[in-house]
Protein backbone atom coordinates (compact mmCIF):
# COMPACT_ATOMS: atom_id res chain seq x y z
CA UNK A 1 -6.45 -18.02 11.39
CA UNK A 2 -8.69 -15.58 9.98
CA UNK A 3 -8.26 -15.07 6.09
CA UNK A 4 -9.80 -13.37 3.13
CA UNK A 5 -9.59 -14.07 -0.57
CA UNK A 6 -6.77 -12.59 -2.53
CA UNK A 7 -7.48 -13.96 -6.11
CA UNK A 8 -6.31 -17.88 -5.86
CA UNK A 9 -4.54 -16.78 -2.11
CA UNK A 10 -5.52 -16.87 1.28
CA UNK A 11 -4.04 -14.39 3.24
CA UNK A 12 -4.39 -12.16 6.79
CA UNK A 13 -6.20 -9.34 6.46
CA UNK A 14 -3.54 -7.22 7.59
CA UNK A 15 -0.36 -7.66 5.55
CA UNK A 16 3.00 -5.84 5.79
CA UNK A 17 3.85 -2.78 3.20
CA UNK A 18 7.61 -3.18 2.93
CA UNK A 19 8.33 0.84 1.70
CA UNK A 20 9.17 1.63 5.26
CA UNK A 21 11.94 -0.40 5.41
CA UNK A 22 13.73 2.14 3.03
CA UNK A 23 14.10 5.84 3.66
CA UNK A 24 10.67 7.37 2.65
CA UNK A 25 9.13 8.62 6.05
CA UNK A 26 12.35 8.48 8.39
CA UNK A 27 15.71 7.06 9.16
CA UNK A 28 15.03 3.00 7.75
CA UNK A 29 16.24 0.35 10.13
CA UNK A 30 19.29 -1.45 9.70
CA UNK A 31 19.73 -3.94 7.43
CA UNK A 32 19.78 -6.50 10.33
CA UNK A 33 16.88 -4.70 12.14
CA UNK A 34 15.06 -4.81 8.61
CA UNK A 35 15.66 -8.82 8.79
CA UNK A 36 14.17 -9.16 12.53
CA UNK A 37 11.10 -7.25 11.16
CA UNK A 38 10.33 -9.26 7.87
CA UNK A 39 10.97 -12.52 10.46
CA UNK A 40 8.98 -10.93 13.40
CA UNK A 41 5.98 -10.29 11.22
CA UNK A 42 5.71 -14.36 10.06
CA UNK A 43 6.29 -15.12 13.43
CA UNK A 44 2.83 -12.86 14.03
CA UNK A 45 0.46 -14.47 11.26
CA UNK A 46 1.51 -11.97 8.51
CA UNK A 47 1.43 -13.94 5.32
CA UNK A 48 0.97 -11.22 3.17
CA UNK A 49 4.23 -8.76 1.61
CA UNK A 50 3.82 -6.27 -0.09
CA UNK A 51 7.16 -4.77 -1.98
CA UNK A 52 8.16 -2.29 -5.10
CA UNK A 53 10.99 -2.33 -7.64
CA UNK A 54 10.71 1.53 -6.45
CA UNK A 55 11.29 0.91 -2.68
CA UNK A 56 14.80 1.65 -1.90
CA UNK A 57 15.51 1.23 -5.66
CA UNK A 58 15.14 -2.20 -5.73
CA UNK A 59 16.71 -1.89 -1.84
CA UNK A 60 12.84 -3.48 -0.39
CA UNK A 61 13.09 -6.57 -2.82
CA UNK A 62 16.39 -7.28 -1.85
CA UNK A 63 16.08 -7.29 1.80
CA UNK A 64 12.97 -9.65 1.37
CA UNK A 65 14.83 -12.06 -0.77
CA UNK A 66 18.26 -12.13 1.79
CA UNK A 67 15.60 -12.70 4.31
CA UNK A 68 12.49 -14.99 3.45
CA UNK A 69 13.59 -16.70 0.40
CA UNK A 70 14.32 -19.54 2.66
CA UNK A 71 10.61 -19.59 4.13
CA UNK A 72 8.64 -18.59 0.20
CA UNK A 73 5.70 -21.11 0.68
CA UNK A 74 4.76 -19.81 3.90
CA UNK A 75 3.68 -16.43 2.13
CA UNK A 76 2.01 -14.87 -0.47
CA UNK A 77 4.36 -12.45 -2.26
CA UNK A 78 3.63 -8.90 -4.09
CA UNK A 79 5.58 -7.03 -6.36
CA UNK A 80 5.07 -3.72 -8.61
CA UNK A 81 6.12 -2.65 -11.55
CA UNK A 82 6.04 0.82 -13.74
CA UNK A 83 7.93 2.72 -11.16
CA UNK A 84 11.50 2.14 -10.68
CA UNK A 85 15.03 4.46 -10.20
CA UNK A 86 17.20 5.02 -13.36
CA UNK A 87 20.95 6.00 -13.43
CA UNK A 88 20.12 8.76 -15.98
CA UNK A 89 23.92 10.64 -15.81
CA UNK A 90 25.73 7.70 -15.22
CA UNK A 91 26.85 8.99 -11.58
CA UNK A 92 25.32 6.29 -9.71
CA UNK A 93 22.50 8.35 -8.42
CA UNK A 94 19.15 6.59 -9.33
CA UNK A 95 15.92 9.12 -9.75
CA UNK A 96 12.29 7.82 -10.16
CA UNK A 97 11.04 6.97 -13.47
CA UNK A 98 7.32 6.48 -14.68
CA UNK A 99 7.59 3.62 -17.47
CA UNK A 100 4.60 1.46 -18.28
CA UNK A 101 6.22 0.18 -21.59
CA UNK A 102 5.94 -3.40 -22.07
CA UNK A 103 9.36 -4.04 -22.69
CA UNK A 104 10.68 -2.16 -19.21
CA UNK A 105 8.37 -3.93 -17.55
CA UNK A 106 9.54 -7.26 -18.91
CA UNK A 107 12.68 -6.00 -17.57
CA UNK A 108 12.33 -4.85 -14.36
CA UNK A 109 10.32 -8.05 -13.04
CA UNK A 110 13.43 -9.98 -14.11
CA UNK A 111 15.12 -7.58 -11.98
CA UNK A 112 12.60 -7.99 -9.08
CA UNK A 113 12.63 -12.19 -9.63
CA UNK A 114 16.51 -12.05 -8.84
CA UNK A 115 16.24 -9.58 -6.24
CA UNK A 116 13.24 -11.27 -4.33
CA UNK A 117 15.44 -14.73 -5.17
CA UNK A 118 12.22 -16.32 -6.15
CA UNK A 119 11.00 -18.02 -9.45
CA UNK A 120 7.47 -16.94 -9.23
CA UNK A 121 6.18 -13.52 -7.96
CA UNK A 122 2.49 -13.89 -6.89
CA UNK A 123 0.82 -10.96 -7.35
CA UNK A 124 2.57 -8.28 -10.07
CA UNK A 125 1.37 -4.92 -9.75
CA UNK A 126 1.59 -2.15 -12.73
CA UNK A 127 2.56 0.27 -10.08
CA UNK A 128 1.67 3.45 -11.77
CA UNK A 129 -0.23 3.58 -15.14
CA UNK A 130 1.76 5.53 -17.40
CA UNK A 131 -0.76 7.84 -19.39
CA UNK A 132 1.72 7.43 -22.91
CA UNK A 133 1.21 3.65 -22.97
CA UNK A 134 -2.41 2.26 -23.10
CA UNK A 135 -3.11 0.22 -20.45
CA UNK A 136 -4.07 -2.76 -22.62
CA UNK A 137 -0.50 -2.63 -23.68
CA UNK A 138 1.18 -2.59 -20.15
CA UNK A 139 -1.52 -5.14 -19.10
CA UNK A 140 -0.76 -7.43 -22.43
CA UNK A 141 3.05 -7.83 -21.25
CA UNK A 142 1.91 -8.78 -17.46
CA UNK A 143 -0.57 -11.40 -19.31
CA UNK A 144 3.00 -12.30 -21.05
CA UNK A 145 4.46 -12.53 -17.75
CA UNK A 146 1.53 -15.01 -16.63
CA UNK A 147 1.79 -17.28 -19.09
CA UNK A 148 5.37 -17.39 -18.59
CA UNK A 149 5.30 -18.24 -15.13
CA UNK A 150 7.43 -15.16 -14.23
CA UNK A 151 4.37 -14.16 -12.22
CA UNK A 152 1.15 -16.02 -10.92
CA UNK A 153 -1.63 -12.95 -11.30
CA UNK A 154 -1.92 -9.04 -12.03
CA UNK A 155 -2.88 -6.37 -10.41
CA UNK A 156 -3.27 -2.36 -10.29
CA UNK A 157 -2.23 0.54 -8.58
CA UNK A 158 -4.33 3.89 -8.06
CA UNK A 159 -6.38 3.44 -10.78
CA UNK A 160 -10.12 4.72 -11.95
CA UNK A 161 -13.15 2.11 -12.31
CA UNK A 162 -12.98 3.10 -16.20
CA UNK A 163 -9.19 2.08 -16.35
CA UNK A 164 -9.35 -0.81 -14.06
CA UNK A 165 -12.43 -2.07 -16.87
CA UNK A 166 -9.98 -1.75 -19.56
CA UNK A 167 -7.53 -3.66 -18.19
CA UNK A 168 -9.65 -6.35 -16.41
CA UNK A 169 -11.06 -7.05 -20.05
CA UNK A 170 -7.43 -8.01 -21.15
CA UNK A 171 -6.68 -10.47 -18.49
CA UNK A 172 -8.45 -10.69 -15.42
CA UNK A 173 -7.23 -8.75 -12.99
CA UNK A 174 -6.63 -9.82 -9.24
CA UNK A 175 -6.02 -7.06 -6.68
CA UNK A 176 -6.72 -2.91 -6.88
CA UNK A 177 -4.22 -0.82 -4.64
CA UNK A 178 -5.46 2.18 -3.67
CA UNK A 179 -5.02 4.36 -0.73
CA UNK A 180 -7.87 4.27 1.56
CA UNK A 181 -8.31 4.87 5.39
CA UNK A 182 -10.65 7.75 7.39
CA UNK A 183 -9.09 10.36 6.03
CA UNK A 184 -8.75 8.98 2.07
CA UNK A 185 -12.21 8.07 1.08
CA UNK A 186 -11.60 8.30 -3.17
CA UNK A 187 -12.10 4.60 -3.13
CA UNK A 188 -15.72 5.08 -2.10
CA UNK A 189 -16.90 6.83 -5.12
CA UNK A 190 -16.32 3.93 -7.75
CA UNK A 191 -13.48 1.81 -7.34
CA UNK A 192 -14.76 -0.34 -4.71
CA UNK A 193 -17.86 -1.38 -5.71
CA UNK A 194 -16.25 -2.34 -8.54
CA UNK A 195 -13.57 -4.20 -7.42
CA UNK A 196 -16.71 -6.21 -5.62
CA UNK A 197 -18.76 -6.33 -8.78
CA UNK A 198 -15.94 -7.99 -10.74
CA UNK A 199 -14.41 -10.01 -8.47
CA UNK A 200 -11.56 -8.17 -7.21
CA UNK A 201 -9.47 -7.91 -4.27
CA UNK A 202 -8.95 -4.03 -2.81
CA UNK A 203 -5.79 -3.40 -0.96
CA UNK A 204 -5.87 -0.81 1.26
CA UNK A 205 -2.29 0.80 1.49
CA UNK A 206 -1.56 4.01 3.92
CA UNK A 207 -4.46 2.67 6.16
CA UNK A 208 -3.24 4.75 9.29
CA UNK A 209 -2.81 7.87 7.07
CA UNK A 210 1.09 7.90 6.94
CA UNK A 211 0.81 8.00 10.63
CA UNK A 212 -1.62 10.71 11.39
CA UNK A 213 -3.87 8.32 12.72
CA UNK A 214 -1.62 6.69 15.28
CA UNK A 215 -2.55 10.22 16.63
CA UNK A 216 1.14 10.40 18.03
CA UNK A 217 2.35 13.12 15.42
CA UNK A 218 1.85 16.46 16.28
CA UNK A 219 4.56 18.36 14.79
CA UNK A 220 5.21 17.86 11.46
CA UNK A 221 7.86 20.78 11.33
CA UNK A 222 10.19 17.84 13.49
CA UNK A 223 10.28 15.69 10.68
CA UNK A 224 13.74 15.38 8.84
CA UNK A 225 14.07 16.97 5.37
CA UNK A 226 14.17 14.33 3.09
CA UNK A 227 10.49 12.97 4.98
CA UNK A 228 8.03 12.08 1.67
CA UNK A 229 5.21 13.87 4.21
CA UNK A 230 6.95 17.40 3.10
CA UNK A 231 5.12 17.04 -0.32
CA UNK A 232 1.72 16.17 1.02
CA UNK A 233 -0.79 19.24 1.34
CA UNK A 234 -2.13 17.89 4.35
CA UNK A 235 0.97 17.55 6.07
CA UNK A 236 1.86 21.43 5.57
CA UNK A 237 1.29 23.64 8.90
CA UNK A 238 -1.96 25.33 8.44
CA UNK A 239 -3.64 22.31 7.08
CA UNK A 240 -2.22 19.80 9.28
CA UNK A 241 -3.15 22.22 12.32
CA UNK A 242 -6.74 21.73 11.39
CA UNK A 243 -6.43 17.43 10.90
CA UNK A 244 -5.36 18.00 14.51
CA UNK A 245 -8.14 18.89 15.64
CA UNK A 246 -10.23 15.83 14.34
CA UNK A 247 -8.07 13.75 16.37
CA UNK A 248 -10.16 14.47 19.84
CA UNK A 249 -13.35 12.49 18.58
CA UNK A 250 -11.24 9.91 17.24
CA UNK A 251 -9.71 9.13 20.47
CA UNK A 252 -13.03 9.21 21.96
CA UNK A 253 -13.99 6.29 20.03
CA UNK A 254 -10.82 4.39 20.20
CA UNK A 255 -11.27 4.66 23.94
CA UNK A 256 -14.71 3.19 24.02
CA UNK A 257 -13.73 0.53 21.39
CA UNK A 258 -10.94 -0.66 24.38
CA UNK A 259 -7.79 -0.46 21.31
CA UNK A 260 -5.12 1.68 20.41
CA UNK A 261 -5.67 4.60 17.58
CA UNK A 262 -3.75 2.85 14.83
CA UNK A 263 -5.84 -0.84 15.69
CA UNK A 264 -8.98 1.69 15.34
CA UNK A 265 -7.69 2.64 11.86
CA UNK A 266 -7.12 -0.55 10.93
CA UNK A 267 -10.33 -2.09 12.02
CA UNK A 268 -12.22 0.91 10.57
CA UNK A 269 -10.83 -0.66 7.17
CA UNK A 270 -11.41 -4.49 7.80
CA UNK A 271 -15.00 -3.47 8.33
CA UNK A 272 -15.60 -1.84 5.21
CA UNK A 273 -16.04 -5.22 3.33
CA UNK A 274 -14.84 -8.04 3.11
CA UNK A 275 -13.11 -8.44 -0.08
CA UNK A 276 -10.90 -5.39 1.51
CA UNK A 277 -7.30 -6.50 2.64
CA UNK A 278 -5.06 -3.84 4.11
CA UNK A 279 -0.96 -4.04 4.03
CA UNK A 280 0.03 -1.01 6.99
CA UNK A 281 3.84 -0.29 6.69
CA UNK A 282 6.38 0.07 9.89
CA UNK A 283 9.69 -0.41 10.87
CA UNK A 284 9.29 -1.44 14.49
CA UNK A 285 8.72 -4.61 15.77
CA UNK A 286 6.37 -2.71 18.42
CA UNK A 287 4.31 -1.71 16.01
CA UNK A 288 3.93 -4.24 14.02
CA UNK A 289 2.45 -6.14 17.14
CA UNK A 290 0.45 -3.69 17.98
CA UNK A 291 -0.80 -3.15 14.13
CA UNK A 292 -2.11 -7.18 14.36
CA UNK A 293 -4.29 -6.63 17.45
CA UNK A 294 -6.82 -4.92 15.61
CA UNK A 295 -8.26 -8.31 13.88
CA UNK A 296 -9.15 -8.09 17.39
CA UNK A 297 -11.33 -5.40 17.70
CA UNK A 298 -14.89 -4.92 16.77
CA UNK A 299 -16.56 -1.90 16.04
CA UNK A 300 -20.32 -1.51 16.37
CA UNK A 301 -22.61 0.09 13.75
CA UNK A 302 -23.07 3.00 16.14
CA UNK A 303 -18.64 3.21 16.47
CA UNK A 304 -18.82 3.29 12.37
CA UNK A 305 -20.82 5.96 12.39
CA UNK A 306 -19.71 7.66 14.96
CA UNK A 307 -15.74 7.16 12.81
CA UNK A 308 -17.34 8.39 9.70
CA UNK A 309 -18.75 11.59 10.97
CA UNK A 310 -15.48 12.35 13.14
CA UNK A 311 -13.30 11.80 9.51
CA UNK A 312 -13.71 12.06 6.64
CA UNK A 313 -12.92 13.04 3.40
CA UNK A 314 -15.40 16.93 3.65
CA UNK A 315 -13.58 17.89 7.11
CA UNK A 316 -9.51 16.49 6.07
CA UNK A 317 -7.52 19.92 5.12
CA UNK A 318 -5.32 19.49 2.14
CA UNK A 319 -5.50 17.06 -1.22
CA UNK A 320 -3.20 13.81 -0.15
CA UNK A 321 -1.08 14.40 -3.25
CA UNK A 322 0.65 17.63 -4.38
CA UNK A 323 0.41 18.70 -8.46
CA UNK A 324 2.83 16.24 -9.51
CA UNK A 325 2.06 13.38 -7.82
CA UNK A 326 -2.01 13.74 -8.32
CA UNK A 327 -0.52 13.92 -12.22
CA UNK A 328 0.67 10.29 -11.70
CA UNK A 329 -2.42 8.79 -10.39
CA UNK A 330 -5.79 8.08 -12.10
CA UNK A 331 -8.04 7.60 -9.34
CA UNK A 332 -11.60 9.54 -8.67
CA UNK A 333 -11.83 12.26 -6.63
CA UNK A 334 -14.13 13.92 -4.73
């Protein structure tokens, strides 16, 4: 099987993002249809999960642990941290809470361990770096958590090349997550280079641009209320109007490359580098299959050219976060 290096793991390129799974984009599966995923997607090569104390509340972990706990060794497992839901009036109504202190993160991973119904979680992500605690501080406690054996390495979520420095300098530091497809190029200005200077794995989350480029989305007014694509700038009507119209050259290529729009996304990532992984989220089985032909498809240096002209981050319409979510993240921008 093809692999690439993920700190001490081998893994797929293409992993599964397990946020989808819980209601961020759309109605989640079932619990049971949730199972047949996380089972179809080892059945396809995927040997790579990627999971949040935040998904679901703590709804993600719990499905993965009911469902794979039985099967561990067969996968690499990833976890974050930082970001969870607290029951702040005691009506049983979690919100979202930034918290990069060490002892809440102490905390929640012995949440996520019983959860996940694991011993060991093998890659811990801070989630979120929380600006009040300095990262050498949240970074100390996941060093903690290493020597412990709570967790095997550390990595970091949507942070700058200065931050990720800082950190890396108090215990290595594995993976970077960061967003990064076609139409979310911040990567490209620092962070990746980086991440290849030092030594670091780059996960590539949102590689099909919450959906946009599966090019089967054209209406964004049809999605239901409580759809996390309502706070996204691009998303909103005028600006997503104008994405739309990118879409036509896109298609082009995918047609010429002989593979579907979200394998061209996909691929567009894989051939960015090679110390790039990507984790694509779903909740169909359909997709998922489709999502693993792209280690399929090749793209020639003309295709890549002709992909970065036809997208990229001077022609997208909108920021990808809205105030208070850009407020959470540390990355560079263009």
């Amino acid at each position: 099987m093809n692999t690439r290096q993920v700190g001490p793991f081998r893994v797929n390129p293409i992993g599964l993002g397990c946020m989808n799974i819980c209601p961020v984009y759309g109605p989640p599966p079932s619990g049971a249809d949730a199972q047949k995923l996380l089972l179809a997607a080892l059945d396809e090569g995927v040997n790579f999960f990627d999971t949040a104390a935040l998904y679901g509340f703590g709804e993600s972990e719990r499905i993965i642990g009911k469902t794979l706990s039985a099967k561990r060794s067969q996968f690499t497992l990833a976890s974050k941290c930082g970001l969870h839901g607290v029951d702040k009036n005691g009506d049983g109504k979690k919100v979202r809470v930034l918290d990069g202190r060490p002892e809440t993160l102490r905390a929640t991973c012995e949440n996520s361990l019983r959860s996940l119904k694991t011993d060991v979680i093998d890659l811990y992500y801070l989630h979120r770096w929380d600006k009040h605690v300095p990262i050498e501080d949240s970074v100390g406690m996941l060093s903690d958590l290493v020597r412990q054996g709570k967790i095997r390495t550390i990595g970091l979520s949507e942070v700058s090349t200065s931050t990720l420095r800082k950190a890396h300098a108090v215990h290595p530091i594995t993976a970077l997550q960061t967003e990064y497809s076609l139409w979310t190029r911040n990567p490209e200005i620092a962070v990746l280079d980086a991440c290849r200077e030092l030594g670091i794995s780059f996960v590539s989350f949102s590689p099909l641009a919450r959906k946009f480029l599966c090019a089967d989305l054209s209406d964004t007014s049809q999605l239901l209320p409580t759809d996390w694509r309502h706070t996204s700038p691009r998303f909103h009507a005028e600006n997503y109007a104008n994405n739309l119209k990118l879409l036509d050259a896109y298609l082009d290529i995918a047609h010429d490359a002989g593979c579907t729009p979200a394998q061209l996304a996909l691929a567009w990532v894989l051939h960015q580098a090679p110390h790039i992984v990507t984790i694509p989220g779903t909740s169909r089985i359909d997709h998922l299959k489709d999502n693993m032909g792209a280690l399929e498809v090749k793209l020639s240096d003309e295709m890549l050219l002709r992909l970065d002209k036809a997208i990229n981050h001077s022609n997208v319409a909108g920021n990808r976060y809205n105030e208070l979510a850009n407020s959470e993240v540390d990355t560079e921008v263009f």
